[in-house]
Protein backbone atom coordinates (compact mmCIF):
# COMPACT_ATOMS: atom_id res chain seq x y z
CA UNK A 1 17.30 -32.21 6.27
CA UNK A 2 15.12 -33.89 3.92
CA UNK A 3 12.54 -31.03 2.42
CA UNK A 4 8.73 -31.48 1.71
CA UNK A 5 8.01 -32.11 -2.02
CA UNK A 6 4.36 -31.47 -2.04
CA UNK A 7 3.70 -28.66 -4.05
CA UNK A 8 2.31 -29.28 -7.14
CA UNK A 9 1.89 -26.44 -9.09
CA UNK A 10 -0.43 -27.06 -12.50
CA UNK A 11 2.00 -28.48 -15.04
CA UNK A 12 0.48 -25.88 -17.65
CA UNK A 13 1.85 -22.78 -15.12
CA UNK A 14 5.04 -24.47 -14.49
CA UNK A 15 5.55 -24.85 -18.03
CA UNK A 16 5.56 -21.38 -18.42
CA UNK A 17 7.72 -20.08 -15.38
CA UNK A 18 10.39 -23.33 -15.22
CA UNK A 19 10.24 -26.03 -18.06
CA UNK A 20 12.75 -27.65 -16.14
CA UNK A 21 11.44 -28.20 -13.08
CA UNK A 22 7.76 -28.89 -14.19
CA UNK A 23 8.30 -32.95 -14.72
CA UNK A 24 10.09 -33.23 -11.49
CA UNK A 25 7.34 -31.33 -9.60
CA UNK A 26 4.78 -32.89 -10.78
CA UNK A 27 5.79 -36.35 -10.79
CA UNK A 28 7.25 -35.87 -7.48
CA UNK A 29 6.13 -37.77 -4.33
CA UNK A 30 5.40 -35.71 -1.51
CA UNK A 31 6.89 -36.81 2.07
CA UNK A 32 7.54 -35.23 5.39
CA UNK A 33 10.63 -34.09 6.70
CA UNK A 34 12.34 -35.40 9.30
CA UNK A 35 13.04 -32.04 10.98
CA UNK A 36 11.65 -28.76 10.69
CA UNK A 37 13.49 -25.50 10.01
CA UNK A 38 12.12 -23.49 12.89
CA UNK A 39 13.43 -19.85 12.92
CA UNK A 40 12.73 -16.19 12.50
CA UNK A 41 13.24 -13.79 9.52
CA UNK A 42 12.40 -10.87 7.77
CA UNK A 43 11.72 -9.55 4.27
CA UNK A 44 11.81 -6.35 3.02
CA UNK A 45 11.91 -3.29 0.38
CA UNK A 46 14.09 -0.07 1.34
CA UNK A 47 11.23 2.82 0.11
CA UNK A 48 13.84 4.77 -0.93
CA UNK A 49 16.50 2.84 -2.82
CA UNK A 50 14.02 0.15 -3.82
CA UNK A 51 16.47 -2.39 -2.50
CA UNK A 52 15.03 -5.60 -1.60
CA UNK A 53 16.34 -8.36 0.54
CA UNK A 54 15.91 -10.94 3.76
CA UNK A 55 17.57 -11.83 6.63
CA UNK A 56 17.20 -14.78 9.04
CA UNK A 57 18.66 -16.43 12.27
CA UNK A 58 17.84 -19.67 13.95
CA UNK A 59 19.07 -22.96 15.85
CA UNK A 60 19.90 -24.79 12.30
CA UNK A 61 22.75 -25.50 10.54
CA UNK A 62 23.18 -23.44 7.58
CA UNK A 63 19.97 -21.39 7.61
CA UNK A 64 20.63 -19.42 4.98
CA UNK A 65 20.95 -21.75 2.19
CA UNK A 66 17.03 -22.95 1.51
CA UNK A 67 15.25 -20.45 4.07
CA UNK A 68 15.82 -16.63 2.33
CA UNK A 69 15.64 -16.01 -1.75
CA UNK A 70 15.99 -12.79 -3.67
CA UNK A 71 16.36 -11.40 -7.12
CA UNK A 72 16.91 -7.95 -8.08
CA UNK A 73 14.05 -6.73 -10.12
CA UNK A 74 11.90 -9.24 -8.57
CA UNK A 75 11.54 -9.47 -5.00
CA UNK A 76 12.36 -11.66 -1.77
CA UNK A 77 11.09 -14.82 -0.18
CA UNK A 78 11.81 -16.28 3.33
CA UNK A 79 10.30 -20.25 3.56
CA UNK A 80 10.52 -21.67 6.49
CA UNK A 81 9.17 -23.87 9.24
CA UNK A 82 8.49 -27.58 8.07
CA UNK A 83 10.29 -26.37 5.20
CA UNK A 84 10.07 -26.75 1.68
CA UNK A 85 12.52 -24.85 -0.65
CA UNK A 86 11.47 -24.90 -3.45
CA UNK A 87 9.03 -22.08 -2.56
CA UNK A 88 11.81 -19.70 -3.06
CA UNK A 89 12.63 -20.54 -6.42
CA UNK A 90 9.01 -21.11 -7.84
CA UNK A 91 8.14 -17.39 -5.68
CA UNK A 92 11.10 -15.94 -7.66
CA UNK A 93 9.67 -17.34 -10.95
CA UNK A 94 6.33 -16.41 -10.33
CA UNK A 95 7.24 -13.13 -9.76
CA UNK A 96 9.40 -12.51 -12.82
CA UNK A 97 6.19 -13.64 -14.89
CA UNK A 98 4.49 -10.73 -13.57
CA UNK A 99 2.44 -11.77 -10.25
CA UNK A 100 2.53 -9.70 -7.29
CA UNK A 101 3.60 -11.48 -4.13
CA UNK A 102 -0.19 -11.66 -3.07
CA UNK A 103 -1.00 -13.45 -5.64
CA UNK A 104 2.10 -15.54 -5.60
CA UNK A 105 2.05 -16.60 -2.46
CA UNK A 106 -1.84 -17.70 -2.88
CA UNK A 107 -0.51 -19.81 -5.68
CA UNK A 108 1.90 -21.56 -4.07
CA UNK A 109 -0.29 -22.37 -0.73
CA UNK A 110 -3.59 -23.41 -2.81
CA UNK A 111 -0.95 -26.54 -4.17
CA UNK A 112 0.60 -27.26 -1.28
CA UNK A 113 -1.12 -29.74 0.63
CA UNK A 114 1.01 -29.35 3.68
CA UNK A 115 0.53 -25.96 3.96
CA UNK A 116 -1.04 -25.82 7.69
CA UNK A 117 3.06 -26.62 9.11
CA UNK A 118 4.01 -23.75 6.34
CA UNK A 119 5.60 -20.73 7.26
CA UNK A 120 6.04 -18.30 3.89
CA UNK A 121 6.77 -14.21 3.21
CA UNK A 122 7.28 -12.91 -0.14
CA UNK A 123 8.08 -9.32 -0.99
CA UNK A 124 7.95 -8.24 -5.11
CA UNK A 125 10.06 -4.97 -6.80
CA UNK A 126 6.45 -2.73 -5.65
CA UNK A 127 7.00 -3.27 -2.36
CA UNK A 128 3.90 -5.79 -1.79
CA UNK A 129 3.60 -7.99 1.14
CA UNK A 130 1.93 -11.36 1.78
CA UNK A 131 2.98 -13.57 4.61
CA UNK A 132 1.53 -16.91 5.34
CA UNK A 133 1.50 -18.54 9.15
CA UNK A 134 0.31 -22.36 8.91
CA UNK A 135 -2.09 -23.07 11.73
CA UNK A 136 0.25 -26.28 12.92
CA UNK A 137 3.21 -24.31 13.04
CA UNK A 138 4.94 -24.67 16.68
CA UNK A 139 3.81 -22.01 18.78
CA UNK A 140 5.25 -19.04 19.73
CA UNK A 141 4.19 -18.15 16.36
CA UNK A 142 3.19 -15.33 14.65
CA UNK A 143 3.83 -12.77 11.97
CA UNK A 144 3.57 -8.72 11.22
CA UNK A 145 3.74 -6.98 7.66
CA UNK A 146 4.12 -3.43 7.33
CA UNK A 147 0.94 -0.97 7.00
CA UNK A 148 1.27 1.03 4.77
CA UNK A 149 -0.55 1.20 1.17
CA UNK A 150 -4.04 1.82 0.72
CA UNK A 151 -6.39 0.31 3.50
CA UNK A 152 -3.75 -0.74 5.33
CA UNK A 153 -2.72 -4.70 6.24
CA UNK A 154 -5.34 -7.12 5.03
CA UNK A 155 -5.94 -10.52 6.06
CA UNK A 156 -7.16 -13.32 2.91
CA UNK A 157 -8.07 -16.92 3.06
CA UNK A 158 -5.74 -19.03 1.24
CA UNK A 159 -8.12 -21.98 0.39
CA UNK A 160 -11.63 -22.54 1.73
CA UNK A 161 -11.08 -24.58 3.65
CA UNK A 162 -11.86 -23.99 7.34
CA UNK A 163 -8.73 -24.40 9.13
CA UNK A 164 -6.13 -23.17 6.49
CA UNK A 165 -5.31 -20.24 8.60
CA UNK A 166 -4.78 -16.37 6.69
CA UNK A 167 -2.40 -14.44 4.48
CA UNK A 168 -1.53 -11.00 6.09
CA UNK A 169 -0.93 -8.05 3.14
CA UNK A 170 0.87 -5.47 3.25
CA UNK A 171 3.91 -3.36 2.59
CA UNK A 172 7.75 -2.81 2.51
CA UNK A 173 8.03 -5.60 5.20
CA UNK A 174 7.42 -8.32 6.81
CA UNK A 175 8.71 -10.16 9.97
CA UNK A 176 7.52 -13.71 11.01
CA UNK A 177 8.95 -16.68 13.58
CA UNK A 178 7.95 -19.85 14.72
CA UNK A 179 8.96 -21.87 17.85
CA UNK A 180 10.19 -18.66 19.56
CA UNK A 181 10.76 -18.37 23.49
CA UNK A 182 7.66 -16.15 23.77
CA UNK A 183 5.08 -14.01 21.77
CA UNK A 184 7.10 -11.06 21.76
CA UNK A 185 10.14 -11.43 19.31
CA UNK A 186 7.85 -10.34 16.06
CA UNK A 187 6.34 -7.56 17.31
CA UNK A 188 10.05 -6.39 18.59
CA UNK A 189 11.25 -7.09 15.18
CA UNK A 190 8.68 -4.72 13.59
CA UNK A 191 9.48 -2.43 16.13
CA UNK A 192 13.46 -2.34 15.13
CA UNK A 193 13.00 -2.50 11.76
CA UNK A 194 10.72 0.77 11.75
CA UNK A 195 12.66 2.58 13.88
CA UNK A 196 16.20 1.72 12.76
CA UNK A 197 17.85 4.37 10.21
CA UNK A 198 20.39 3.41 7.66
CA UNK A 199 20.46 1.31 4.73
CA UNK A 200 17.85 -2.07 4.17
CA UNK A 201 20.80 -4.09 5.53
CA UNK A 202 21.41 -2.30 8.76
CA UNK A 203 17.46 -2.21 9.37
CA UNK A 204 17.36 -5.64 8.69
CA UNK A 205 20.27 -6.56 11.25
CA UNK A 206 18.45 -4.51 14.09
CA UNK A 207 15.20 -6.42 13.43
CA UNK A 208 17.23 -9.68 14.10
CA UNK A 209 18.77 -8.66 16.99
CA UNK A 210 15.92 -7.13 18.04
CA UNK A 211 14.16 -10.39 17.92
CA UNK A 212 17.14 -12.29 19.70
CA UNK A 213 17.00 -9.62 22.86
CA UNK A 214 13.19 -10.76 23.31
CA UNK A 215 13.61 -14.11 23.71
CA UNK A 216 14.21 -15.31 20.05
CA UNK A 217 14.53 -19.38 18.84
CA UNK A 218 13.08 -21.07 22.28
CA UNK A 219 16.47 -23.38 20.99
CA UNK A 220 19.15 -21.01 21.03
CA UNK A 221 20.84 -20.05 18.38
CA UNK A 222 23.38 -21.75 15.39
CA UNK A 223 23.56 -19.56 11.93
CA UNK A 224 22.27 -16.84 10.39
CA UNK A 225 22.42 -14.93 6.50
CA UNK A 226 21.07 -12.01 4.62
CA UNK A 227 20.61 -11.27 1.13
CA UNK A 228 20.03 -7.41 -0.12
CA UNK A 229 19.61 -6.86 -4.06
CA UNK A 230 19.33 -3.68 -5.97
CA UNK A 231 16.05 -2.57 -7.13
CA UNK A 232 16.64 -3.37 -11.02
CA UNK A 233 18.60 -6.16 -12.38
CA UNK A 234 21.22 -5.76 -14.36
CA UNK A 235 21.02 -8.65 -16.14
CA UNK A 236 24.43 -9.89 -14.50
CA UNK A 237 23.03 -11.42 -10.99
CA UNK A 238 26.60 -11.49 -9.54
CA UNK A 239 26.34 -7.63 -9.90
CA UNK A 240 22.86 -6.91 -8.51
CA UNK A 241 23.76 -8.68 -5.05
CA UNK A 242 24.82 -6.17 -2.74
CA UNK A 243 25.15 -8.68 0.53
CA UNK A 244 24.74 -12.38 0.23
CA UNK A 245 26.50 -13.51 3.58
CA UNK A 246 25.74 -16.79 5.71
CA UNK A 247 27.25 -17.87 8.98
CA UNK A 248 26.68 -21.33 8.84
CA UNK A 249 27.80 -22.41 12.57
CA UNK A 250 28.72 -20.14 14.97
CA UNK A 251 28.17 -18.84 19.09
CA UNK A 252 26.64 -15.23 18.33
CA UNK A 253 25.65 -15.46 14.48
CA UNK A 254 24.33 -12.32 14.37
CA UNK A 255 27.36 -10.79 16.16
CA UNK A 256 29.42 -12.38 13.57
CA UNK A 257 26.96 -11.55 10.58
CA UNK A 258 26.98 -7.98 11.56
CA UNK A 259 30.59 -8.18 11.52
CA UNK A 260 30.66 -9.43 7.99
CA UNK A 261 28.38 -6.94 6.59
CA UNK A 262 30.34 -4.13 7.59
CA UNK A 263 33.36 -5.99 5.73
CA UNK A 264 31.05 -6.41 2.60
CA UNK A 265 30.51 -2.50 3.26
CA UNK A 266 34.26 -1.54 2.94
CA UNK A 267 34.82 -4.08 -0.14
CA UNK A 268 31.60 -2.63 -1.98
CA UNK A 269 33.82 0.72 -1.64
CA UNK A 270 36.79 -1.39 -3.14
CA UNK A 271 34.46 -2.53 -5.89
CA UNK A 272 33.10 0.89 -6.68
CA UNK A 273 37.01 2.37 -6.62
CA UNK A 274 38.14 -0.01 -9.28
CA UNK A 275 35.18 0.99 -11.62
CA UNK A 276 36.00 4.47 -11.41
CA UNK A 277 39.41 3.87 -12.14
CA UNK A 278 38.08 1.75 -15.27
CA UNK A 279 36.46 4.68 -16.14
CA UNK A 280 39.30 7.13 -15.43
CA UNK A 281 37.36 8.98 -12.68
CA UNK A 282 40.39 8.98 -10.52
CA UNK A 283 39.34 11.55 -7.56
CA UNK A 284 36.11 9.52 -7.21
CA UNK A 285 38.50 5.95 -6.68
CA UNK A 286 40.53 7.37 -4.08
CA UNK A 287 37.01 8.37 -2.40
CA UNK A 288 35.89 5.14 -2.60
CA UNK A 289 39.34 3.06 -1.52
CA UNK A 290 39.53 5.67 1.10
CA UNK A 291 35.80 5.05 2.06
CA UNK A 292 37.02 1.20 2.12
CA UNK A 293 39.61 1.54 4.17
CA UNK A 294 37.88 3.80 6.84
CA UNK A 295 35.05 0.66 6.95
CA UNK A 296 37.51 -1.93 8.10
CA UNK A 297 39.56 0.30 10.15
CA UNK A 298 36.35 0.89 12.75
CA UNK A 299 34.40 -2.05 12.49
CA UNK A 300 34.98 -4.36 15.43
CA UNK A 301 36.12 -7.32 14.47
CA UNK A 302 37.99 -6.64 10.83
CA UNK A 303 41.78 -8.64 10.77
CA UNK A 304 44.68 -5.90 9.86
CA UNK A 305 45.35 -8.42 6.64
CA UNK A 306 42.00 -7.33 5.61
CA UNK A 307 42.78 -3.68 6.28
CA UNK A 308 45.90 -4.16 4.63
CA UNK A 309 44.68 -5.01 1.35
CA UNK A 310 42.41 -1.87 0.99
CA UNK A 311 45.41 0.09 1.59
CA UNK A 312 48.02 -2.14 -0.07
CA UNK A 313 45.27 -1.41 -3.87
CA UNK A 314 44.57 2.26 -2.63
CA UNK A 315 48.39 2.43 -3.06
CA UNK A 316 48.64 0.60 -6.13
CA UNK A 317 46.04 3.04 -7.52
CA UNK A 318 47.93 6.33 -6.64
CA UNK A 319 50.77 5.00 -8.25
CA UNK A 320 49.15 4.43 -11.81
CA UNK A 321 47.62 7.47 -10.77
CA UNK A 322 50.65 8.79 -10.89
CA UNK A 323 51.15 10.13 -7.38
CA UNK A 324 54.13 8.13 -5.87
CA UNK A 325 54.69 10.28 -3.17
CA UNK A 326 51.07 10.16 -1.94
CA UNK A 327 51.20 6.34 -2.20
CA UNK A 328 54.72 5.80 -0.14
CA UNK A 329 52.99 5.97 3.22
CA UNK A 330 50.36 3.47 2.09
CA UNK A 331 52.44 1.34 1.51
CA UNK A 332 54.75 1.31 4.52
CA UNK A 333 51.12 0.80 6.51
CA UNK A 334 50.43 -2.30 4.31
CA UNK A 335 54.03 -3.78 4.17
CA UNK A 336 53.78 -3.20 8.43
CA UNK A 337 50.46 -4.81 8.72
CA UNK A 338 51.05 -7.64 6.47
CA UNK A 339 54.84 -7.85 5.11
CA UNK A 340 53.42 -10.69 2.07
CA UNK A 341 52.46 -7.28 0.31
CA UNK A 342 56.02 -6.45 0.22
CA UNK A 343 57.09 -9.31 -1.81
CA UNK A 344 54.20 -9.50 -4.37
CA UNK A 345 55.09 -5.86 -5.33
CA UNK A 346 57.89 -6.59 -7.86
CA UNK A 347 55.44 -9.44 -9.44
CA UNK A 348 52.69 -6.72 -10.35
CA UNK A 349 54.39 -5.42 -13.71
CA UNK A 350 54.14 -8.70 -15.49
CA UNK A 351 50.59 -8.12 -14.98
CA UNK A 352 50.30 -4.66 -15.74
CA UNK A 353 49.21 -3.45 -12.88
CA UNK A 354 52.30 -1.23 -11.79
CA UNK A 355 54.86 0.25 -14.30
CA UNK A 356 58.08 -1.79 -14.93
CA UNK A 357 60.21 0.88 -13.58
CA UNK A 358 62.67 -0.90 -11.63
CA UNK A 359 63.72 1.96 -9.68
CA UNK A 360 60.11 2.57 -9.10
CA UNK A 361 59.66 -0.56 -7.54
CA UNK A 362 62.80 -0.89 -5.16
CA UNK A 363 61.47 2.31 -4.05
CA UNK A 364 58.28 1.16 -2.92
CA UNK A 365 59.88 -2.44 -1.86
CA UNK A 366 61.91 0.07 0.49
CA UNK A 367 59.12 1.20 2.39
CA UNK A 368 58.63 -2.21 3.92
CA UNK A 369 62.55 -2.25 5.54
């Protein structure tokens, strides 16, 4: 895929955001790609939580890596269509200088000459809207962001010129597809997102399959990905992603998406375990490892290996812990579901992570005979 390199932002307001990419954006020469990236997504902000993210399915190859974009602390953006990436990037940017997604998203349309084959949603930390559906864009297409805020969605002219279609404003969400099977998938993704409880991710999810059960990409259907960040940064970026998952090729994406998130799920729980133990909160890490493990035990889908290593660590844990006795059984589940476990045991003292008690660890080799 060979991305449109039109957009030309003022050198002076590059400058500012990305020094780095200002020469090569300027001095760049646009062209048309070959192919569009034709799809349907969604971007939003959890209310609550202040979690922000985007999710996205369509009939491409590896959706997920130019099409959604988020930062924590900053917001979301889904590009897509007759695609041009660097949207996300430059959205991000603008963003971090300050500029709501309204205004953002204005920017980036008023230099883009292509912008009528443009398909754009951007979401910042307050929960503002703006989503942009170019008038070219292959029909079925069309877009809804949420209502609320004062007034209600708005509609604004990005240019003056005649034809350049509208930006919709709003808030907390918005859902928008192009080249669908029929007029209905946006307005069922609304629908699903709004009525869905849970967390951003599992809202998110419905609003894709909710979009695939109405007709969805007129194409079929190829990969799919989802990114959900918290609501402040840290500062460490590897940290403030709670999902960042793409299925680059598959039969049901979704299916298989949904089926990774819920393994993310019972791994965050892993994560959150071993920084409780760091900080010597040791009922709250078994309640987390335990948490884990009760994730991948019920989601469809999950390998036993996978299952194995929650309880193969919640083991480990009990024993620093302390608590051999507790952590026997553990370990006779892991050492049946995945007998590899057995024979890294006796490597773990060089490392520190079990005590070099020999007896100890014949003991808990033992459970795995």
């Amino acid at each position: 895929m060979k991305s449109l390199r039109a957009l030309c932002f003022p050198v002076i307001f590059l400058a500012a955001l990305l020094p780095d990419l200002a020469q090569r954006v300027a001095g760049s020469t646009p062209t048309r790609p070959l192919r569009p990236v034709h799809t349907f997504s969604i971007v939003a902000r959890d209310a609550v939580t202040g979690e922000m993210g985007a999710a996205v399915q369509s009939h491409w190859f590896a959706v997920g890596a130019n099409v959604i974009w988020a930062e924590a602390g900053v917001g979301a953006v889904a590009t897509q269509s007759f695609i041009d990436p660097s949207y996300g990037p430059l959205g991000l940017a603008s963003m971090r200088a300050g500029r709501s997604a309204p205004d953002t998203l204005r920017g980036l349309l008023a230099a883009d000459s292509n912008r009528n084959v443009r398909q754009v949603a951007i979401i910042d930390a307050q929960g503002r809207v703006a989503v942009y559906t170019g008038p070219k864009d292959i029909p079925a297409a069309g877009d809804i962001v949420g209502s609320g805020g004062k007034g209600g969605p708005q509609r604004q002219r990005p240019s003056t010129e005649p034809d350049a279609g509208w930006i919709q404003v709003g808030q907390d969400f918005s859902v928008q597809a192009n080249l669908m099977a029929n007029d209905q998938v946006w307005p069922a993704m609304a629908k699903a997102f709004q009525e869905t409880k849970g967390d951003l991710a599992e809202r998110m999810l419905a609003a894709l399959d909710a979009a695939q059960a109405a007709g969805g990409d007129i194409r079929g259907r190829q990969s799919a990905a989802i990114i959900v960040v918290k609501a402040k940064s840290s500062g460490r970026p590897w940290e403030d992603r709670i999902f960042d998952l793409r299925v680059d090729d598959a039969e049901q994406p979704i299916q298989e998406l949904r089926r990774l998130v819920a393994l993310q799920r019972a791994y965050n729980h892993m994560n959150a375990g071993d920084a409780a133990v760091e900080q010597h909160d040791n009922e709250g890490a078994l309640r987390e490892y335990s948490a884990a493990e009760e994730i991948a035990a019920r989601s469809e889908g999950v390998p036993s290996s996978r299952l194995a290593e929650m309880t193969y660590w919640h083991a480990v844990a009990l024993v620093t812990m302390g608590r051999v006795e507790e952590s026997l059984p553990l370990f006779r589940k892991a050492f049946a579901l995945q007998p590899g476990w057995r024979e890294l045991t006796p490597r773990l003292p060089k490392a520190g992570l079990l005590p070099d008690d020999r007896k100890l660890i014949e003991r808990i080799v033992a459970q795995g005979k």
